[in-house]
N, C-alpha and C. Protein backbone atom coordinates (compact mmCIF):
# COMPACT_ATOMS: atom_id res chain seq x y z
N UNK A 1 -4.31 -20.72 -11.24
CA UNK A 1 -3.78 -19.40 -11.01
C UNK A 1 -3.40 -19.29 -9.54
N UNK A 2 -2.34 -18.52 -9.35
CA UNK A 2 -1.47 -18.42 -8.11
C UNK A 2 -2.26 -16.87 -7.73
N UNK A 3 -2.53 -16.58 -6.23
CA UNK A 3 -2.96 -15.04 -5.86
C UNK A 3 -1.46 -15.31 -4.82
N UNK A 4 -0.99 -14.41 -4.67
CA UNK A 4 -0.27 -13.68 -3.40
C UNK A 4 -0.87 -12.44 -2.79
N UNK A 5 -1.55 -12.04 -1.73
CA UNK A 5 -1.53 -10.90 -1.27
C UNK A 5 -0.45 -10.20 -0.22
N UNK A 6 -0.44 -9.15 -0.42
CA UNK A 6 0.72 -8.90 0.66
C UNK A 6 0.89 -7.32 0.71
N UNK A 7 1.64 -6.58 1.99
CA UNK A 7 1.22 -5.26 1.91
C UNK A 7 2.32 -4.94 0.80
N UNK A 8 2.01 -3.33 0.35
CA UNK A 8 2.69 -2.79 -0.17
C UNK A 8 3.44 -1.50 -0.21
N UNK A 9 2.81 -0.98 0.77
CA UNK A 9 3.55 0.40 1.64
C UNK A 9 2.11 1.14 2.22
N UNK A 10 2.55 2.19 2.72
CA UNK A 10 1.13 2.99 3.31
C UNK A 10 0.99 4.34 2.90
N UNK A 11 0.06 5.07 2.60
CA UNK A 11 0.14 6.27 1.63
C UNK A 11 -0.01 7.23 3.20
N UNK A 12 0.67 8.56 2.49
CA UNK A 12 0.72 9.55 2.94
C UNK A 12 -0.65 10.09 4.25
N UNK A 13 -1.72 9.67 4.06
CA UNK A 13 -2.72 9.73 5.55
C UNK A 13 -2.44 8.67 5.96
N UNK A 14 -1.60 7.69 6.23
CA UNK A 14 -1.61 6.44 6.97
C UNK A 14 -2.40 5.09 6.54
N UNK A 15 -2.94 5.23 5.20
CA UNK A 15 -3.60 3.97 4.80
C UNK A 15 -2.80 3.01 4.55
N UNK A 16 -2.78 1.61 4.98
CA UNK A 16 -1.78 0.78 3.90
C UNK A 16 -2.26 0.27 3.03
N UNK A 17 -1.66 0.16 1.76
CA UNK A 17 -1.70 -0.31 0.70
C UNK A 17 -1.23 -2.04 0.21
N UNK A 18 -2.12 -2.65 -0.37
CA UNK A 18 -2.02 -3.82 -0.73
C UNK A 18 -1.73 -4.20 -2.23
N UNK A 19 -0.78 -5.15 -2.52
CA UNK A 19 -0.80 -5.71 -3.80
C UNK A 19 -1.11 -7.35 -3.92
N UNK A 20 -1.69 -7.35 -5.33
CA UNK A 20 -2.04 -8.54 -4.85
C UNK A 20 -1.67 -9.30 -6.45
N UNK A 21 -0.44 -10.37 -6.39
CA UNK A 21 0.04 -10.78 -7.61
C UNK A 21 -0.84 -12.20 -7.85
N UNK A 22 -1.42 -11.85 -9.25
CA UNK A 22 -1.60 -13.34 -10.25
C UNK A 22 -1.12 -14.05 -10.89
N UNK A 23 -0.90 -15.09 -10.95
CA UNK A 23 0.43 -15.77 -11.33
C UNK A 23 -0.33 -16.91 -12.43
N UNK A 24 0.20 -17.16 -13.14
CA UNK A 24 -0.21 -18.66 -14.26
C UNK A 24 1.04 -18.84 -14.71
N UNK A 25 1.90 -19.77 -14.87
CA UNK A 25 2.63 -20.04 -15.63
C UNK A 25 3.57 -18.95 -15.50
N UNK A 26 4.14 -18.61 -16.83
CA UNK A 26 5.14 -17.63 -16.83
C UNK A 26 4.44 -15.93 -16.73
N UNK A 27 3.42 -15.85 -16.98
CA UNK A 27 2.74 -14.47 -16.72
C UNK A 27 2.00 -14.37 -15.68
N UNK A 28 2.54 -13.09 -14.73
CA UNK A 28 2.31 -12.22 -13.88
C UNK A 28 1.32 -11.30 -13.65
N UNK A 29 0.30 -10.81 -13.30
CA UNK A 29 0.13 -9.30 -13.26
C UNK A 29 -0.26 -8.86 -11.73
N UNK A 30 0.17 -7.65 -11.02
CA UNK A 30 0.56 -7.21 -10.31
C UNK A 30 -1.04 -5.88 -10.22
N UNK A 31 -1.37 -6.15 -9.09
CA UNK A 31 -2.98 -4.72 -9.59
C UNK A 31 -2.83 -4.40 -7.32
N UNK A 32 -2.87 -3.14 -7.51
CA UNK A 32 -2.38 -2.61 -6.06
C UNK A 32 -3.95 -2.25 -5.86
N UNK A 33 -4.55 -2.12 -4.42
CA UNK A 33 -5.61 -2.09 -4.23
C UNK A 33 -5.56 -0.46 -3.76
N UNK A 34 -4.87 0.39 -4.45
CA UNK A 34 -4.70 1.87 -4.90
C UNK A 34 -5.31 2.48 -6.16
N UNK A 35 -7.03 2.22 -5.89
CA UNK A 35 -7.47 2.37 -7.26
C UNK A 35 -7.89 1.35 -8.31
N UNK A 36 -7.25 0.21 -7.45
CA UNK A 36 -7.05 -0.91 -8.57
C UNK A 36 -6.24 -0.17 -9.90
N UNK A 37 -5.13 -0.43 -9.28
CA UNK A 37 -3.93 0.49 -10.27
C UNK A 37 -3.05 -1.00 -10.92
N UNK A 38 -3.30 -1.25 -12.28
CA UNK A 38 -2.32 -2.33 -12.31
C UNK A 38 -0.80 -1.90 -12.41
N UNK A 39 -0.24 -2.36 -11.70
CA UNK A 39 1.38 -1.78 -11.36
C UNK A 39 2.52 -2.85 -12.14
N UNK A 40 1.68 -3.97 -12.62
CA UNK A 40 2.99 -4.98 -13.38
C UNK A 40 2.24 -5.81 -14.36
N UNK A 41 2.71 -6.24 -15.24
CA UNK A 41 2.22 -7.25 -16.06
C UNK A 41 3.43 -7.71 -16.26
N UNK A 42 3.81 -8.77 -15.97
CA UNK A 42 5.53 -9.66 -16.50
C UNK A 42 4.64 -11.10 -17.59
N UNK A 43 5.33 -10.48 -18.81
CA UNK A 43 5.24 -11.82 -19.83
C UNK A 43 6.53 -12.05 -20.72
N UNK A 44 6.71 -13.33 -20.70
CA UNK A 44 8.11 -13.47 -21.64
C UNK A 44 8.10 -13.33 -23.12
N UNK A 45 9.15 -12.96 -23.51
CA UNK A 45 9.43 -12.33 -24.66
C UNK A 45 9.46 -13.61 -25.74
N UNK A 46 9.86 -13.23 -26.95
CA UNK A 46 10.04 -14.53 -28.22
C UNK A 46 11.12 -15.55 -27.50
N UNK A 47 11.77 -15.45 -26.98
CA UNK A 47 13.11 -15.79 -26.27
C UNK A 47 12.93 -16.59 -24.76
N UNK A 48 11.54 -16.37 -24.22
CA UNK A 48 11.30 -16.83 -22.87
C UNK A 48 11.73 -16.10 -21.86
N UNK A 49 12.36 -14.62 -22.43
CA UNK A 49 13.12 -14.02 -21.39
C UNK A 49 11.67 -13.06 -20.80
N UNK A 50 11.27 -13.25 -19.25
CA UNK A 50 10.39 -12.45 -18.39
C UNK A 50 10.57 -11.05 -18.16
N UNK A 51 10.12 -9.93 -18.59
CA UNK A 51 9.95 -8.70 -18.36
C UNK A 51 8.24 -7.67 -18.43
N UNK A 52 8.73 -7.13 -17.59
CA UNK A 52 7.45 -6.06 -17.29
C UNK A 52 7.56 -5.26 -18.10
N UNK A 53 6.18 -5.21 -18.86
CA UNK A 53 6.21 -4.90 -19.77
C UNK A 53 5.04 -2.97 -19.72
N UNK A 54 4.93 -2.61 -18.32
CA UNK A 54 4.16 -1.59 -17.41
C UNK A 54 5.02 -0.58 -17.22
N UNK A 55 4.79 0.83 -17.43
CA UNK A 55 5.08 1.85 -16.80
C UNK A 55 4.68 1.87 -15.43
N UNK A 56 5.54 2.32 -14.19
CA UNK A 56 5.07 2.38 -12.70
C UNK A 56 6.38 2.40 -12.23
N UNK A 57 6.18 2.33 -10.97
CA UNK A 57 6.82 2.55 -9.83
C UNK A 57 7.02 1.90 -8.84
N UNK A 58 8.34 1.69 -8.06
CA UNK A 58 8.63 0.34 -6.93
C UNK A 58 7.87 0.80 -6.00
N UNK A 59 7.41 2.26 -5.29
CA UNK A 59 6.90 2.54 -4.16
C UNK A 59 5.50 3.21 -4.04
N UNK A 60 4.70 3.22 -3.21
CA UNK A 60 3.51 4.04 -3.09
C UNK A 60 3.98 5.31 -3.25
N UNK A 61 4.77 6.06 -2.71
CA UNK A 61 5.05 7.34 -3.17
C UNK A 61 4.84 7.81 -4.78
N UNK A 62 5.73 6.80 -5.10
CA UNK A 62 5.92 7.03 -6.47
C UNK A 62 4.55 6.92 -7.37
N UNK A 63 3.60 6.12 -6.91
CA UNK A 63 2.62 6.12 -7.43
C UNK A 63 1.68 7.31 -7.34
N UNK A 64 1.47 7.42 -5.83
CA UNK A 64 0.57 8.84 -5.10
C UNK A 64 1.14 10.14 -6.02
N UNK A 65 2.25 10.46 -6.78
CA UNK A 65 2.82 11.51 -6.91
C UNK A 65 2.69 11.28 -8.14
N UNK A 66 2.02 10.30 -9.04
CA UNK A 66 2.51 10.11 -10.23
C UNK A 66 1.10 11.36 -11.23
N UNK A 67 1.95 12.28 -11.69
CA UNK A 67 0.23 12.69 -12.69
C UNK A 67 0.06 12.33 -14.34
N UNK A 68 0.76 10.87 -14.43
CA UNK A 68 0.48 10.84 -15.52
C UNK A 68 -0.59 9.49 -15.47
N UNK A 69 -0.71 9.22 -14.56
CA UNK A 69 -1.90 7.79 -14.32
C UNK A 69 -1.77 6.99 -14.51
N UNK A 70 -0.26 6.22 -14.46
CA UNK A 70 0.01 4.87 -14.57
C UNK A 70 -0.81 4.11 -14.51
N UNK A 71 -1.50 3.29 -15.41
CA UNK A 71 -1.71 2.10 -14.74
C UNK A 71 -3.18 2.66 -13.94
N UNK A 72 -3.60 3.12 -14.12
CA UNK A 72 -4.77 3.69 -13.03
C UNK A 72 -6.64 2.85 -13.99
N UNK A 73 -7.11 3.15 -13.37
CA UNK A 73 -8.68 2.74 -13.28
C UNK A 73 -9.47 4.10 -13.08
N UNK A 74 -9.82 4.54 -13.91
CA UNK A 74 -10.37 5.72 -14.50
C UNK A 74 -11.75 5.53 -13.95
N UNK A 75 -12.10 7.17 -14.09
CA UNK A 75 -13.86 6.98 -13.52
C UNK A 75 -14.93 6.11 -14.18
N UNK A 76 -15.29 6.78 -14.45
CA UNK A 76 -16.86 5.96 -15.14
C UNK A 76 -16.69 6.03 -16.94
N UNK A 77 -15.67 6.75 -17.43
CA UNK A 77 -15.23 6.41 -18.94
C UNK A 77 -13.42 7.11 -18.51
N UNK A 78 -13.36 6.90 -19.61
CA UNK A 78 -11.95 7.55 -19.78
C UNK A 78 -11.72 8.94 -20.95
N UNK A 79 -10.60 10.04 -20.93
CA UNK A 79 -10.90 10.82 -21.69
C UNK A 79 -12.15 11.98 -21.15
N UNK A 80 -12.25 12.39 -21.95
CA UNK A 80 -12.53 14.41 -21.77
C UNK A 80 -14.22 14.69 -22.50
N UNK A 81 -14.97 15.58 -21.87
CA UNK A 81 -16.49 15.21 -22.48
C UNK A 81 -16.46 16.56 -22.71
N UNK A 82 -16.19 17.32 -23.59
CA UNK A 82 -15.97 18.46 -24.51
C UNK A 82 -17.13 19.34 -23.68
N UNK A 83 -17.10 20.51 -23.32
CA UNK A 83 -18.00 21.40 -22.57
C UNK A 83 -18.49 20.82 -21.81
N UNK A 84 -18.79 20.05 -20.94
CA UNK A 84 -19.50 19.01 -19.90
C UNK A 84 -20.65 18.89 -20.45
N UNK A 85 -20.69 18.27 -21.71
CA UNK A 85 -22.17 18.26 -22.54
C UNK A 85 -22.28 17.34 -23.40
N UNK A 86 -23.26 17.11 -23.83
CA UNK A 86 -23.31 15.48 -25.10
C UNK A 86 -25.21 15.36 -25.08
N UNK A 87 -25.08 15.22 -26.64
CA UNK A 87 -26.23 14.86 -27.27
C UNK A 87 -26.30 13.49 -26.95
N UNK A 88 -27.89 13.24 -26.23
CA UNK A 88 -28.34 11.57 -25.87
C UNK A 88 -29.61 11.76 -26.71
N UNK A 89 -30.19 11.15 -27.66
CA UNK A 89 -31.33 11.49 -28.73
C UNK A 89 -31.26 12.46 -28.90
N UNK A 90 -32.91 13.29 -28.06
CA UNK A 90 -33.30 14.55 -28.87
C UNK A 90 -32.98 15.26 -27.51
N UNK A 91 -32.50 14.94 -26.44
CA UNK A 91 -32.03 15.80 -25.61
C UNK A 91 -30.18 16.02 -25.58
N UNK A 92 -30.04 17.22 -25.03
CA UNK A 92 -28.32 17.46 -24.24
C UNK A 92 -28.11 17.33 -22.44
N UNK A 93 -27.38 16.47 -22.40
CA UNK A 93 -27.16 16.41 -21.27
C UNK A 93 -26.02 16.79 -20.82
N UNK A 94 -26.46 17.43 -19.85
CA UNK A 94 -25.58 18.93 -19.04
C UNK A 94 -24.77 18.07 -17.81
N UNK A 95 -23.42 17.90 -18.36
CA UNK A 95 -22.51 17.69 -17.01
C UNK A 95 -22.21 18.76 -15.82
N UNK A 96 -21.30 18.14 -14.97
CA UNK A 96 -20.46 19.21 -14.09
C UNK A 96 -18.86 19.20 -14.52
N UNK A 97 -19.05 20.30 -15.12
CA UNK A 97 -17.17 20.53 -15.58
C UNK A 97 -16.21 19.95 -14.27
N UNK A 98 -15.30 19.31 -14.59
CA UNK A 98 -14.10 19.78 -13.47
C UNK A 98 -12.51 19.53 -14.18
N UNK A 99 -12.65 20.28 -15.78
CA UNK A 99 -11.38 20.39 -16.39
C UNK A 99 -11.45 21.63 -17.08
N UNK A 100 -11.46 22.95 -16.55
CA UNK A 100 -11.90 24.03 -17.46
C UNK A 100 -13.62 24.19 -17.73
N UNK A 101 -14.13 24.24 -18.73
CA UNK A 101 -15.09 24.06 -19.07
C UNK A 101 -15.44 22.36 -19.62
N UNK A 102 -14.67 21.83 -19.54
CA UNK A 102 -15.25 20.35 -19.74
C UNK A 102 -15.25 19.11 -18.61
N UNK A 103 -15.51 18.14 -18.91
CA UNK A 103 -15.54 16.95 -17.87
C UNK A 103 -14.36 16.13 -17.70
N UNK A 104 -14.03 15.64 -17.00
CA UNK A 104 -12.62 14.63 -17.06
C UNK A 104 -12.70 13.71 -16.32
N UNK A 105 -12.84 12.34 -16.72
CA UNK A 105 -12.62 10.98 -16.25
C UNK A 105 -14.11 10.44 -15.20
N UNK A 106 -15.16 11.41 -15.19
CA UNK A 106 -16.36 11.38 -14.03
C UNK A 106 -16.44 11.88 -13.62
N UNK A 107 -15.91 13.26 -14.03
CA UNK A 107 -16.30 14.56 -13.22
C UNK A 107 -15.56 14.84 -12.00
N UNK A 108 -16.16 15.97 -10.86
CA UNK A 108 -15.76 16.30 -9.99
C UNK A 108 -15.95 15.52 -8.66
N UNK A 109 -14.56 15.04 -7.94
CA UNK A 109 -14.77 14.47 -7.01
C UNK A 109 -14.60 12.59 -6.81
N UNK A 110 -14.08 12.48 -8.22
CA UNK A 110 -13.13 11.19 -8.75
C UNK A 110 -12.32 11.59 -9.06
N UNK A 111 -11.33 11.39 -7.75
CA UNK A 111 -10.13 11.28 -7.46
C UNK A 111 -9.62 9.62 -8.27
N UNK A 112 -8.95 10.14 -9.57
CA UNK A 112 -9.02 8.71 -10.17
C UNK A 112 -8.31 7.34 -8.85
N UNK A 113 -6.87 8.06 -8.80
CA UNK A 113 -6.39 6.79 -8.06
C UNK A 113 -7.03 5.94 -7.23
N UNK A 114 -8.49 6.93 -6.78
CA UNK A 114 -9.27 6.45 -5.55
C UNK A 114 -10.36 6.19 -6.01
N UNK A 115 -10.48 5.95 -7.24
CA UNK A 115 -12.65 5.53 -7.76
C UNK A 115 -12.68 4.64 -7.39
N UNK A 116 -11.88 3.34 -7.12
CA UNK A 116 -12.20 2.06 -5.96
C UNK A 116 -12.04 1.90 -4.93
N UNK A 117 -12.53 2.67 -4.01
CA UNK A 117 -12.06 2.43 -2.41
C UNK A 117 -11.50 1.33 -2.23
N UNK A 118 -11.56 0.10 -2.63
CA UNK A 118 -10.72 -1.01 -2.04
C UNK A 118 -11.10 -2.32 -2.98
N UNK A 119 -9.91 -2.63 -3.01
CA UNK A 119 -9.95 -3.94 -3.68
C UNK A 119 -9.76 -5.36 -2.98
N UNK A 120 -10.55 -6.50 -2.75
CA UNK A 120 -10.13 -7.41 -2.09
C UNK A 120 -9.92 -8.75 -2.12
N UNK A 121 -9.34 -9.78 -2.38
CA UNK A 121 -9.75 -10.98 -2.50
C UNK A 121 -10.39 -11.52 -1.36
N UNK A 122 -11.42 -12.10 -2.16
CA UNK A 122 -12.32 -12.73 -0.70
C UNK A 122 -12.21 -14.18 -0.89
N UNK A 123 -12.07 -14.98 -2.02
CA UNK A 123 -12.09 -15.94 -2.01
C UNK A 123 -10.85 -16.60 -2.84
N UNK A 124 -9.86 -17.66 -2.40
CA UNK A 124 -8.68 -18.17 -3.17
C UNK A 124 -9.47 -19.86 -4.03
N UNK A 125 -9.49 -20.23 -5.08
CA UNK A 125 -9.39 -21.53 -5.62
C UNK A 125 -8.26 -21.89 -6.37
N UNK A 126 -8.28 -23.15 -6.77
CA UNK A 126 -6.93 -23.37 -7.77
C UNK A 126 -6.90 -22.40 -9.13
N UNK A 127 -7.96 -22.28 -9.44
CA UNK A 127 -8.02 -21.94 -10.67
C UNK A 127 -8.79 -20.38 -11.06
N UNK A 128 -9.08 -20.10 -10.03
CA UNK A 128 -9.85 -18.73 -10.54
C UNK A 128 -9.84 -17.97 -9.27
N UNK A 129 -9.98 -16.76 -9.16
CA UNK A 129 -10.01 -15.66 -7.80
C UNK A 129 -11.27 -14.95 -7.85
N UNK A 130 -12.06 -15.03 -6.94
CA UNK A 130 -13.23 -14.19 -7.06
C UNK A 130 -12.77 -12.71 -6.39
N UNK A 131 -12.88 -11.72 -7.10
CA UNK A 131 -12.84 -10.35 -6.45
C UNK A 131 -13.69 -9.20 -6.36
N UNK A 132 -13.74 -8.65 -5.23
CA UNK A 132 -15.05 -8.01 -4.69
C UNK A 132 -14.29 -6.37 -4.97
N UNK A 133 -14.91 -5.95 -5.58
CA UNK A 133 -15.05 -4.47 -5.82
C UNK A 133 -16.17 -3.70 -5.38
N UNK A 134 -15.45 -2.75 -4.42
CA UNK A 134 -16.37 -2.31 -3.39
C UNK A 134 -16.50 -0.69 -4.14
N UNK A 135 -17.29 -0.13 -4.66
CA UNK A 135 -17.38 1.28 -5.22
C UNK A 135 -17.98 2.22 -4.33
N UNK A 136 -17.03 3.49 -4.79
CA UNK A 136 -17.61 4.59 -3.91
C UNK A 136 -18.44 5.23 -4.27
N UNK A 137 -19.25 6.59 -4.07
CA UNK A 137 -20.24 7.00 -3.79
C UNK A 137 -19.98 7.97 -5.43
N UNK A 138 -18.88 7.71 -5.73
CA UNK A 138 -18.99 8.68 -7.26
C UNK A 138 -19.61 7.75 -8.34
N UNK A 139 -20.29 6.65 -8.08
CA UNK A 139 -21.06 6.38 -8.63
C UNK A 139 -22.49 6.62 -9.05
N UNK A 140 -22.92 7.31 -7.73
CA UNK A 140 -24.05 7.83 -8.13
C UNK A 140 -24.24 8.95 -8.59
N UNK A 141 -23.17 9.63 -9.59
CA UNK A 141 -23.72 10.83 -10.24
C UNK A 141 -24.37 10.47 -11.34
């Protein structure tokens, strides 16, 4: 497997943004260290013909602005926890709403695009990429 890292624009407070492409053969995938947002997957068709086969966007803008979540890395589940509540045995456990009265994606304060502060390759081999996922503090709810 092939890594490329390389920048990819800088978001609106001045951070820059990194992408970092995997390569094997004829398939691609493309994951921006914005969330760990995958932004491309290129695989060839019956035909051998290569296309991306991903909803997204050429620029960080386009991503930062996007509210339908391309491609994004969701909190701690994905989807909606009906009243911020759920039967675990014989108890209910009481969320913190932050969609109306219900929960959304990990609650309040996962900013999805941002539940991974940073994504990095730390280490390149021929054949495999070790990657360090550094998590933020909305983990400990």
């Amino acid at each position: 497997m092939d890594i490329d890292r390389r920048p990819f624009g800088t978001r609106a407070d001045g951070r820059p943004v990194e992408r970092f492409d995997f390569s094997a053969g004829s398939v691609a995938v493309t994951v921006l260290d914005h969330g760990a947002t995958l932004a491309s997957i290129m695989v060839p068709d019956a035909n051998g013909d290569v296309a991306d086969i991903t909803l997204g966007f050429d620029t960080i803008d386009g991503w930062t602005s996007d509210r339908q979540f391309f491609g994004s890395t969701v909190g701690r589940y994905a989807n909606r926890i009906a009243n911020a509540r759920f039967p675990l045995g014989e108890q209910v456990i009481e969320l913190v709403p932050n969609d109306g009265p219900h929960q959304l994606h990990g609650g309040p304060g996962v900013n999805v695009p941002e539940v991974l502060e940073k994504l990095r390759a730390t280490s390149f081999y021929a054949d495999e990429a070790l990657i360090d996922l550094i998590f933020g503090p909305w983990l400990q709810r």
